[in-house]
C-alpha atoms as a PDB file:
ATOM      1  CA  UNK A   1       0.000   0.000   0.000  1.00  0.00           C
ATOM      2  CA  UNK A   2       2.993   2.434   0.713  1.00  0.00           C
ATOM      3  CA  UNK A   3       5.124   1.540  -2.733  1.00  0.00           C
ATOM      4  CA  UNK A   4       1.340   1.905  -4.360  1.00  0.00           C
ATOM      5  CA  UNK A   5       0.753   5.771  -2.598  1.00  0.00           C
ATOM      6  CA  UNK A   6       4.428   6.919  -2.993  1.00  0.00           C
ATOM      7  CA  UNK A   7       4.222   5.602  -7.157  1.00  0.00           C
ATOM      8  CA  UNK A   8       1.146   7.915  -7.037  1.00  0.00           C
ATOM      9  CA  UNK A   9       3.117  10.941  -5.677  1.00  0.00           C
ATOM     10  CA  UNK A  10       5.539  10.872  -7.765  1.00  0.00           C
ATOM     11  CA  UNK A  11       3.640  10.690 -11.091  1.00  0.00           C
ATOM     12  CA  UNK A  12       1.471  13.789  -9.693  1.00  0.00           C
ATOM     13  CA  UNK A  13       4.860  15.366  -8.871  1.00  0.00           C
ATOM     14  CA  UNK A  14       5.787  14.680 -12.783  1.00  0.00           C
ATOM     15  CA  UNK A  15       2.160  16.113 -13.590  1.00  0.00           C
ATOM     16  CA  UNK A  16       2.646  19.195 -12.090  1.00  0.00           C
ATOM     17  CA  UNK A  17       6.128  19.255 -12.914  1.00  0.00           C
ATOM     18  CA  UNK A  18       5.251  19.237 -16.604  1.00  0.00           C
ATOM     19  CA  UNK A  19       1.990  21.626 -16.505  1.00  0.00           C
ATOM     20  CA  UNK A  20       1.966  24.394 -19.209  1.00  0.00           C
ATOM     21  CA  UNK A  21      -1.178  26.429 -20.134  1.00  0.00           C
ATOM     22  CA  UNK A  22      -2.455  29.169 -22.880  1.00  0.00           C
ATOM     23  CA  UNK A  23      -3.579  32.493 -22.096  1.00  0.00           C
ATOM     24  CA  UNK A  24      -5.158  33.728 -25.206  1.00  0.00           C
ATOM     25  CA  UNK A  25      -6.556  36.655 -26.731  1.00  0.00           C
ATOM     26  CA  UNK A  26      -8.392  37.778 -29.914  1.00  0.00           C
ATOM     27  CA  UNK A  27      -7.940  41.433 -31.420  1.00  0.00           C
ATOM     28  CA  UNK A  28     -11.910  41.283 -32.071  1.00  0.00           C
ATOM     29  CA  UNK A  29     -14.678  39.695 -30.352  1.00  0.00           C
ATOM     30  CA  UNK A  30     -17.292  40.326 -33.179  1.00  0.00           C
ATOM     31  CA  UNK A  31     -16.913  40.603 -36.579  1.00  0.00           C
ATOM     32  CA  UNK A  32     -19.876  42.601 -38.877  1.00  0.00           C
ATOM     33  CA  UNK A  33     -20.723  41.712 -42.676  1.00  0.00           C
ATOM     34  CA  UNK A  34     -22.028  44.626 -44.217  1.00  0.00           C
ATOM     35  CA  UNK A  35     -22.814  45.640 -47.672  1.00  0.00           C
ATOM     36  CA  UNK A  36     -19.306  46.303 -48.951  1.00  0.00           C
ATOM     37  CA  UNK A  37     -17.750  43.378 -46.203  1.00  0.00           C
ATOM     38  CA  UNK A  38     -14.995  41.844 -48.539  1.00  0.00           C
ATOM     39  CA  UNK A  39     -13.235  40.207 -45.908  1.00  0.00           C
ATOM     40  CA  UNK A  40     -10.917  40.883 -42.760  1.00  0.00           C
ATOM     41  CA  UNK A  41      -8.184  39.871 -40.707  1.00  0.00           C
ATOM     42  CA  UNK A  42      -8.213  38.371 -36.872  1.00  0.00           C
ATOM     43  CA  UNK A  43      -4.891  38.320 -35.017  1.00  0.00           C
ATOM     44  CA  UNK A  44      -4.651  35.848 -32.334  1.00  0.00           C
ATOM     45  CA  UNK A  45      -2.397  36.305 -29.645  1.00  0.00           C
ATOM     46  CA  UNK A  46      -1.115  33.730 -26.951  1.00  0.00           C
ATOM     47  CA  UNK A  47       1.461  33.226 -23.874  1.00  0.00           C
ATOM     48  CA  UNK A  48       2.879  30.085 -22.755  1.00  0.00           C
ATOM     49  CA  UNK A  49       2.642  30.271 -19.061  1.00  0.00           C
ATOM     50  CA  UNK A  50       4.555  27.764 -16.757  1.00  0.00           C
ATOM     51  CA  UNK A  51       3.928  28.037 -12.949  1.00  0.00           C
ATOM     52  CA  UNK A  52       7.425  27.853 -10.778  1.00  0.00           C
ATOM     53  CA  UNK A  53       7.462  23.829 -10.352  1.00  0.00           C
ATOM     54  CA  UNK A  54       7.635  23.764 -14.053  1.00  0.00           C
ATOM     55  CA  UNK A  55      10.456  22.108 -15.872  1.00  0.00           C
ATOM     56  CA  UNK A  56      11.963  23.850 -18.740  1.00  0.00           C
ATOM     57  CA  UNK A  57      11.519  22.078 -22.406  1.00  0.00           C
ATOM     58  CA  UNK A  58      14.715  21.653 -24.263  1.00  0.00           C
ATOM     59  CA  UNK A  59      13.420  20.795 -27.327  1.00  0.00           C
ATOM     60  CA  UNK A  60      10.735  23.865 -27.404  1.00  0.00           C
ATOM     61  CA  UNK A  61       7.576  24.014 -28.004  1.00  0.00           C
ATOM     62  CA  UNK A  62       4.683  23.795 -31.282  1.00  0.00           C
ATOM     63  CA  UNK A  63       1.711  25.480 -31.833  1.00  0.00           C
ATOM     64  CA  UNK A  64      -1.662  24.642 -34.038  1.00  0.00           C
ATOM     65  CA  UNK A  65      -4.239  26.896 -33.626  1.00  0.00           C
ATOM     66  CA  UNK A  66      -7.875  26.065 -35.291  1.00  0.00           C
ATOM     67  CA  UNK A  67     -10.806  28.482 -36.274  1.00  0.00           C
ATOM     68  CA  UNK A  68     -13.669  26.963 -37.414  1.00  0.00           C
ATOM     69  CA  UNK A  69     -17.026  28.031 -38.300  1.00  0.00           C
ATOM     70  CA  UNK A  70     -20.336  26.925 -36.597  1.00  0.00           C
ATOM     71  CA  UNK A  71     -21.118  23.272 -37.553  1.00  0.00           C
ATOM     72  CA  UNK A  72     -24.101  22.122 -40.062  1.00  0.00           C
ATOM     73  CA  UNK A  73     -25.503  19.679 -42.022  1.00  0.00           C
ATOM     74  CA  UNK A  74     -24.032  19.522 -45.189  1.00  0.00           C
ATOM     75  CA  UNK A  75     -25.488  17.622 -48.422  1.00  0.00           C
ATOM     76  CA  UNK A  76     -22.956  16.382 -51.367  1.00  0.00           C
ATOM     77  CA  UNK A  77     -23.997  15.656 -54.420  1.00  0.00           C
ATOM     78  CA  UNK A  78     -22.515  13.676 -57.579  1.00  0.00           C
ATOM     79  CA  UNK A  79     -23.812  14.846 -61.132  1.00  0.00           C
ATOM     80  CA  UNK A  80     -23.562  12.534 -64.181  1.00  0.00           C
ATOM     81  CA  UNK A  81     -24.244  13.535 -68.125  1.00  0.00           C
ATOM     82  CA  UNK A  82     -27.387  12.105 -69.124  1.00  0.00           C
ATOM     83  CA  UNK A  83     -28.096  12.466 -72.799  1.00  0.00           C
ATOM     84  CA  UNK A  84     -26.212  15.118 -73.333  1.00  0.00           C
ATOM     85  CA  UNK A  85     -27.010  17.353 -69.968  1.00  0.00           C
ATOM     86  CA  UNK A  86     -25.512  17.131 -66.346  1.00  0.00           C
ATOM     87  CA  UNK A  87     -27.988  16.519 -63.659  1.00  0.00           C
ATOM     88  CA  UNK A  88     -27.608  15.261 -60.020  1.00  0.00           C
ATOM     89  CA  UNK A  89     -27.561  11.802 -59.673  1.00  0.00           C
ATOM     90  CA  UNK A  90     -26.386  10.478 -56.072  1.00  0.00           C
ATOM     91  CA  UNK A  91     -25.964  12.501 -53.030  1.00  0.00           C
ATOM     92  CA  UNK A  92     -24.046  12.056 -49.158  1.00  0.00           C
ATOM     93  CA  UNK A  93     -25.528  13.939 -46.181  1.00  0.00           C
ATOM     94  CA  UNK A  94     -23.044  14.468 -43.073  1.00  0.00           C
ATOM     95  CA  UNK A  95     -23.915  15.892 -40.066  1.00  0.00           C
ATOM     96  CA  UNK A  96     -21.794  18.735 -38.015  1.00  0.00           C
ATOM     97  CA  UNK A  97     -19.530  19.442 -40.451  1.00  0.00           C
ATOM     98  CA  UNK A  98     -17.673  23.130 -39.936  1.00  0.00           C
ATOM     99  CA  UNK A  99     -18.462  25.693 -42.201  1.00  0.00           C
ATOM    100  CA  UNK A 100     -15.546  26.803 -41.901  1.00  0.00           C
ATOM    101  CA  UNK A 101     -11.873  25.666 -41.461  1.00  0.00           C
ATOM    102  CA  UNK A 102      -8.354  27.084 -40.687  1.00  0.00           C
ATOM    103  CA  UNK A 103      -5.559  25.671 -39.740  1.00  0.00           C
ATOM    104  CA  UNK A 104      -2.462  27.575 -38.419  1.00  0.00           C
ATOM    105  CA  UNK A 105       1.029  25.878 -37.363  1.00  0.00           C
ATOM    106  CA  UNK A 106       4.563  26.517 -36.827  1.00  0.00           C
ATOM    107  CA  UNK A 107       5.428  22.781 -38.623  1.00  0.00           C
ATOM    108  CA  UNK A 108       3.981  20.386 -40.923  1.00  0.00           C
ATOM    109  CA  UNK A 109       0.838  18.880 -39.599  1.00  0.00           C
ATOM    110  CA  UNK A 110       2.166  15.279 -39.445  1.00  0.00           C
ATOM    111  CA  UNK A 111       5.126  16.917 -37.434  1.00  0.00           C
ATOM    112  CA  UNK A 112       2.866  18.275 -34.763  1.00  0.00           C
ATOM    113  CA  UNK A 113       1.896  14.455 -33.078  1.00  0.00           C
ATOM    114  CA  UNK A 114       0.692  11.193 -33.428  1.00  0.00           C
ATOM    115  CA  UNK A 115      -1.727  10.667 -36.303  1.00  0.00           C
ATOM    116  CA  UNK A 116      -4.114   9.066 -33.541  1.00  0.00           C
ATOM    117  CA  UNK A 117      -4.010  12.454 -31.429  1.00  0.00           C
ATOM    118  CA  UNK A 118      -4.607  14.770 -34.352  1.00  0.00           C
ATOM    119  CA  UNK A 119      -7.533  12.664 -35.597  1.00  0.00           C
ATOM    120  CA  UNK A 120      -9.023  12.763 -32.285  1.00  0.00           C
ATOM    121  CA  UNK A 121      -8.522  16.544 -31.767  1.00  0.00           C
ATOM    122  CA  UNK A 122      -9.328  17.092 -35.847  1.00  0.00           C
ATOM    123  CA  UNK A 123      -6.507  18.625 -36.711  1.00  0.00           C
ATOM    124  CA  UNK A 124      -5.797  19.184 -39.939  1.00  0.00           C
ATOM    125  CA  UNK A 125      -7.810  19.190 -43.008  1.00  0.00           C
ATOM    126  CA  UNK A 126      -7.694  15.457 -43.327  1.00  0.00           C
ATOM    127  CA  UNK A 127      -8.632  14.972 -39.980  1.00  0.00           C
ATOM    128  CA  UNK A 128     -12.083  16.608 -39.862  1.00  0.00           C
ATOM    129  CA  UNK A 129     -14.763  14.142 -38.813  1.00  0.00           C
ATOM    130  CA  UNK A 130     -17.477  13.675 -41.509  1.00  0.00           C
ATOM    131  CA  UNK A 131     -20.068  11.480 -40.217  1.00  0.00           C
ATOM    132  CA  UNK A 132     -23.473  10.004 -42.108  1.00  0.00           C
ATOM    133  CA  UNK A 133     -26.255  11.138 -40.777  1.00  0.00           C
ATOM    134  CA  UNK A 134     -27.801   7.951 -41.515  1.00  0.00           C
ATOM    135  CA  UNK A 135     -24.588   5.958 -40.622  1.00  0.00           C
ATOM    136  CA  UNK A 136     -23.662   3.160 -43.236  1.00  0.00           C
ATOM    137  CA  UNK A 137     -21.391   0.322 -43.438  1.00  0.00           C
ATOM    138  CA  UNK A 138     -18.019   0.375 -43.304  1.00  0.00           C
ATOM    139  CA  UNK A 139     -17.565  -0.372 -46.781  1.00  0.00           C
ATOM    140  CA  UNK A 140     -20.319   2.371 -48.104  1.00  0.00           C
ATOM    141  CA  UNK A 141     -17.979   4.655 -45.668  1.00  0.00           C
ATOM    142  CA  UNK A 142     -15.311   4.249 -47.672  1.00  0.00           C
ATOM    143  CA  UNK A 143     -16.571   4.736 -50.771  1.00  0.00           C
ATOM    144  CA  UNK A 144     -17.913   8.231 -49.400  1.00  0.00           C
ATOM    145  CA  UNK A 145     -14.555   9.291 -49.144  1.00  0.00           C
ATOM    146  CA  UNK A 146     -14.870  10.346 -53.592  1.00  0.00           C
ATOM    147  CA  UNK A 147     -17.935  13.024 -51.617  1.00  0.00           C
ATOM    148  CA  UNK A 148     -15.734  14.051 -48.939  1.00  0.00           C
ATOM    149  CA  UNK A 149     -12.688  14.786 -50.796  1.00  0.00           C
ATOM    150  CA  UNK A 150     -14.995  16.552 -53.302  1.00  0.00           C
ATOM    151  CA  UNK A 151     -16.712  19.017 -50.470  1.00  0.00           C
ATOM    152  CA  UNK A 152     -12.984  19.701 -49.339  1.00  0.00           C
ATOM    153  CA  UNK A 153     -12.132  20.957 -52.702  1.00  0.00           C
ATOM    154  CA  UNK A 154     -14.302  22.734 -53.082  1.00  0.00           C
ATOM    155  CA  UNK A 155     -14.486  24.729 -49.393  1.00  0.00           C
ATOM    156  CA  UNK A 156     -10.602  25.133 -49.892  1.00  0.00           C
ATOM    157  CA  UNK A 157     -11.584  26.606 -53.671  1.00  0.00           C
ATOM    158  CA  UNK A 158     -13.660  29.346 -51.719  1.00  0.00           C
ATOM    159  CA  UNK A 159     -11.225  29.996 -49.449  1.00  0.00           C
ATOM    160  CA  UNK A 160     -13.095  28.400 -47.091  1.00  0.00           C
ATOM    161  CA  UNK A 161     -10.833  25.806 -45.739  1.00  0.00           C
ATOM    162  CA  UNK A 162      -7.419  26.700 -44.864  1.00  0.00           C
ATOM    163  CA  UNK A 163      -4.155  25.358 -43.931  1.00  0.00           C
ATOM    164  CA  UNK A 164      -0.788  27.303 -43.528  1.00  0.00           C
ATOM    165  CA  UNK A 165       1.735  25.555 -41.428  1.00  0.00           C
ATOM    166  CA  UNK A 166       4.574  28.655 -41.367  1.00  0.00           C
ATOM    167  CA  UNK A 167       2.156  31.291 -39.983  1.00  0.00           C
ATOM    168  CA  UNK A 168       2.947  31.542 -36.018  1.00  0.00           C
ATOM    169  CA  UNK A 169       5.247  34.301 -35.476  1.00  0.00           C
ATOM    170  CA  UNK A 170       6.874  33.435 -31.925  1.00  0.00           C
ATOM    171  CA  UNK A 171       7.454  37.061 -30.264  1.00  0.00           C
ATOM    172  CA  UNK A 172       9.423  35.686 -27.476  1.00  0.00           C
ATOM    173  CA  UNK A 173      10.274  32.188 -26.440  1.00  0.00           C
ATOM    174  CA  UNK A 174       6.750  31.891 -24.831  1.00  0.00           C
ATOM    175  CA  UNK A 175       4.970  34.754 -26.542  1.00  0.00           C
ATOM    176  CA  UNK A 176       3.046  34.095 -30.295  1.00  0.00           C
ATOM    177  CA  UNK A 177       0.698  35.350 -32.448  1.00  0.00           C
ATOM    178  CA  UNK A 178      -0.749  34.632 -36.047  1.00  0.00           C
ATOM    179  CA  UNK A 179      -3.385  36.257 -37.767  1.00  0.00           C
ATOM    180  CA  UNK A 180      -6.383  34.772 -40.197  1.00  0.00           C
ATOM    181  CA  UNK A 181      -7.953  35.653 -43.011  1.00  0.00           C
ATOM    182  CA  UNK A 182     -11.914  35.545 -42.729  1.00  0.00           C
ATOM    183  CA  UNK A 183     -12.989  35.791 -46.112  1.00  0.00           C
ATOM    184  CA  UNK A 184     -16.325  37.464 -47.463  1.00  0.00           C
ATOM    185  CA  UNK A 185     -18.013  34.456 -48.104  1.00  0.00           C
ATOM    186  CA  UNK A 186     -17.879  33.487 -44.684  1.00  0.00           C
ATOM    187  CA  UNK A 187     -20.944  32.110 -43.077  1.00  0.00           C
ATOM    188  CA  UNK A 188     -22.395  33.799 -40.074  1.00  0.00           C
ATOM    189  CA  UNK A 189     -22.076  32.543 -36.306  1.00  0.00           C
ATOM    190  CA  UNK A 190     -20.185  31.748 -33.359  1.00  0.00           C
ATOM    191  CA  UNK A 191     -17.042  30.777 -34.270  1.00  0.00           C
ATOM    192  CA  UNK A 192     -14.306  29.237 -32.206  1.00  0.00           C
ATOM    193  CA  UNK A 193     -10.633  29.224 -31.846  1.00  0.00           C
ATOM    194  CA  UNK A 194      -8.895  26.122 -30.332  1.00  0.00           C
ATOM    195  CA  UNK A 195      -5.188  26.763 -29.849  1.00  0.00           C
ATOM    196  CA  UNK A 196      -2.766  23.331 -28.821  1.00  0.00           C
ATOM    197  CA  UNK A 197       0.431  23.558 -27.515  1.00  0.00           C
ATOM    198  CA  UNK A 198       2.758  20.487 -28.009  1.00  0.00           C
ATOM    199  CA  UNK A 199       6.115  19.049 -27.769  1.00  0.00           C
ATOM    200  CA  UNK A 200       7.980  16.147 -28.954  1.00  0.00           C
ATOM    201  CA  UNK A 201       4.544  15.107 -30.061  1.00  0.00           C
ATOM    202  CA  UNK A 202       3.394  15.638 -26.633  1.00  0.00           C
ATOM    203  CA  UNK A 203      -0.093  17.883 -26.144  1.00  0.00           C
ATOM    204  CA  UNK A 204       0.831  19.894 -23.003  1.00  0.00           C
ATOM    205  CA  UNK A 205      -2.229  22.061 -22.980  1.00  0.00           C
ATOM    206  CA  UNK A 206      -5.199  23.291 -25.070  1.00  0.00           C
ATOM    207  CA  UNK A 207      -7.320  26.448 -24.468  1.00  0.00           C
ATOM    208  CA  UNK A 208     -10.665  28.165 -26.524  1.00  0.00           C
ATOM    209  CA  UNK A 209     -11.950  31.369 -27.348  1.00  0.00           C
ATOM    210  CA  UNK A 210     -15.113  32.344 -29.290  1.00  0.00           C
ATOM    211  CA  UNK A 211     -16.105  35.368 -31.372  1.00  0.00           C
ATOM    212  CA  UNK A 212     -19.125  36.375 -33.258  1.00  0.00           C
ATOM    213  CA  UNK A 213     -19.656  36.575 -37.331  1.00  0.00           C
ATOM    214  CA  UNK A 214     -23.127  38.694 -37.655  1.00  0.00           C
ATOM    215  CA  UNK A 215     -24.748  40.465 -40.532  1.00  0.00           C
ATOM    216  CA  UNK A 216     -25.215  44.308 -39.938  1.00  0.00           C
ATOM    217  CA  UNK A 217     -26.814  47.344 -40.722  1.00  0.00           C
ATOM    218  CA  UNK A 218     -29.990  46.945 -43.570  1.00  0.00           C
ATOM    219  CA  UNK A 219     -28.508  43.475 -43.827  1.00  0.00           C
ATOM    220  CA  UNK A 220     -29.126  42.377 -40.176  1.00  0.00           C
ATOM    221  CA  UNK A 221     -32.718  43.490 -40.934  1.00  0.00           C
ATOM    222  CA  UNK A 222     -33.354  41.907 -43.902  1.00  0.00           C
ATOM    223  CA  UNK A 223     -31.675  38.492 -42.595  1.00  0.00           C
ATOM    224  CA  UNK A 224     -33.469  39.013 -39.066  1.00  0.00           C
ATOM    225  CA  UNK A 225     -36.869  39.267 -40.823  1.00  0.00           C
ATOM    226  CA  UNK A 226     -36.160  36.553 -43.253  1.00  0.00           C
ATOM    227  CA  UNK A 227     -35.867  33.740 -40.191  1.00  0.00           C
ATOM    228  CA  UNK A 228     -38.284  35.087 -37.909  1.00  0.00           C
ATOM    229  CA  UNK A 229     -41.153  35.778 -40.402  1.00  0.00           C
ATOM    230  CA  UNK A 230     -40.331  33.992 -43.309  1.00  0.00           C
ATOM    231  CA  UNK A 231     -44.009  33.509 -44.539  1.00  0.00           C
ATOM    232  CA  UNK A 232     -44.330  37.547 -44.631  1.00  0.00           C
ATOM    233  CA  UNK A 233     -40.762  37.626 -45.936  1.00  0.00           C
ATOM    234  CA  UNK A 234     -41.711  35.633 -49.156  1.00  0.00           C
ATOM    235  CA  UNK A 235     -44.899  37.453 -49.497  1.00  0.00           C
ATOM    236  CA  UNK A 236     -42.809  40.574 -49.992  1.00  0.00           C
ATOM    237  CA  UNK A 237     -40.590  39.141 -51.846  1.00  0.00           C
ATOM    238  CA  UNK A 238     -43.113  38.137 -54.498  1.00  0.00           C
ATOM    239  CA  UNK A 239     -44.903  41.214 -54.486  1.00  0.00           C
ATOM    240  CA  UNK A 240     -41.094  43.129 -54.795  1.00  0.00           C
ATOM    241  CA  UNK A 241     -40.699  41.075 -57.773  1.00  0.00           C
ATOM    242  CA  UNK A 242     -43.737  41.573 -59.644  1.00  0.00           C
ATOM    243  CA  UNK A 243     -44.093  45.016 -59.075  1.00  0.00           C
ATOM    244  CA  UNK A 244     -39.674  45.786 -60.531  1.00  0.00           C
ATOM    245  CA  UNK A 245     -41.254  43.654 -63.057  1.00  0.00           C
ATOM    246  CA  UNK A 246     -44.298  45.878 -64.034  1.00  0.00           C
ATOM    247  CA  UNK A 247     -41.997  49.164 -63.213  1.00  0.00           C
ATOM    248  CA  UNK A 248     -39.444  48.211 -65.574  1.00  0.00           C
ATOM    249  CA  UNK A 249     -41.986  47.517 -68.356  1.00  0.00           C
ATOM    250  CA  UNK A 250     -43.302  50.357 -67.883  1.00  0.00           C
ATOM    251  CA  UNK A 251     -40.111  52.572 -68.274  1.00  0.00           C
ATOM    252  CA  UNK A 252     -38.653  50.810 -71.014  1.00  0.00           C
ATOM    253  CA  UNK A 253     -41.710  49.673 -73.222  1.00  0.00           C
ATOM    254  CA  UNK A 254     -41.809  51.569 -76.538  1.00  0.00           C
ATOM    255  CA  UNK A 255     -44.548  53.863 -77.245  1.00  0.00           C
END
């Protein structure tokens, strides 16, 4: 019982011995799309804080921080020519899958840990979970992976999903920062950032901060009134459209 306590102590000792943490902190908490919104920067800034019982790492440390967008449903579809025309023919739903998706590391993904520990925490591009929202075999799985690969593509075409492993600028030893693009097609939300700190393939700690992506001004309005009384909002819509119709023909018919 006393070899089994004091083997106890000691790996607590090593615990604490080893314990690192993130203090972060965003240079916006809110970011607004208006009318003539094509795009912005958001700097993230962190510290690597050790308390005094800390040991110092020799080999230093690495950082991979994540934004991603608010999660959805997303729907993936396959189109195949049929006599002469392309039309949708099969299609893959999967469920909580980020809007959107940027990566940001000192080193090479693969370089950062285990490829069991960066599928778990989905980091990197390849490592995002896409799950079927009605499940499948293992075997219809892996012949998704021709939808998934597909939906990355294209996400990373829009700018969408992003991966830059030579964008943290250390500022000190224990001091960093990086900044992301957030581009103007970028859906709106809560967003989150998830910043890891490793070394030697070791995660040491792991914080999160959130921000808002909201719509502003006339557009707020328009998308406030659009979700909360949609019936009305297609009503006017209709009505706005036949009566630009009428206007126009009515300025440009010939007399």
């Amino acid at each position: 019982m006393r070899s089994f306590l004091a083997i106890l102590l000691a790996v607590l000792v090593l615990d604490t011995a080893r314990a690192e943490r993130i203090i972060s902190a965003l240079s916006a908490e809110k970011v607004e799309i208006n009318s003539n919104f094509i795009g912005t920067d958001m700097v993230v800034f962190g510290s690597i804080e050790r308390d005094a019982a800390t040991v110092s790492r020799g080999a230093g440390y690495d950082i991979a921080i994540i934004m991603k967008g608010p999660p959805a449903h997303v729907v993936t579809r396959k189109k195949d020519r049929i006599f002469g025309i392309w039309i949708n023919r099969e299609a893959r739903s999967f469920q909580s899958i980020p809007t959107f998706y940027a990566l940001h590391s000192n080193k090479l993904t693969a370089d950062l840990a285990s490829q069991k520990l960066l599928a778990k925490k989905q980091i990197g591009m390849n490592n995002i979970s896409f799950s079927l929202i009605n499940g499948g075999t293992a075997q219809q799985q892996k012949a998704d992976k021709e939808y998934i690969e597909a939906y990355r593509r294209l996400k990373a075409n829009d700018n969408l999903f992003q991966v830059d492993n030579s964008s943290i600028d250390f500022l000190t030893n224990h001091l960093f920062k990086s900044t992301f693009h957030i581009p103007a097609k970028v859906p709106v939300g809560e967003y989150t950032i998830e910043f890891y700190l490793f070394n030697q393939g070791s995660l040491l700690a792991e914080t999160k901060n959130t921000f808002q992506v909201s719509k502003a001004g006339f557009e707020q309005i328009v998308y406030d009134y659009s979700r909360n009384q949609s019936i009305a909002f297609g009503v006017v819509a209709v009505l706005l459209a036949l009566f630009t119709g009428w206007f126009g023909g009515v300025i440009f018919r010939r007399d």
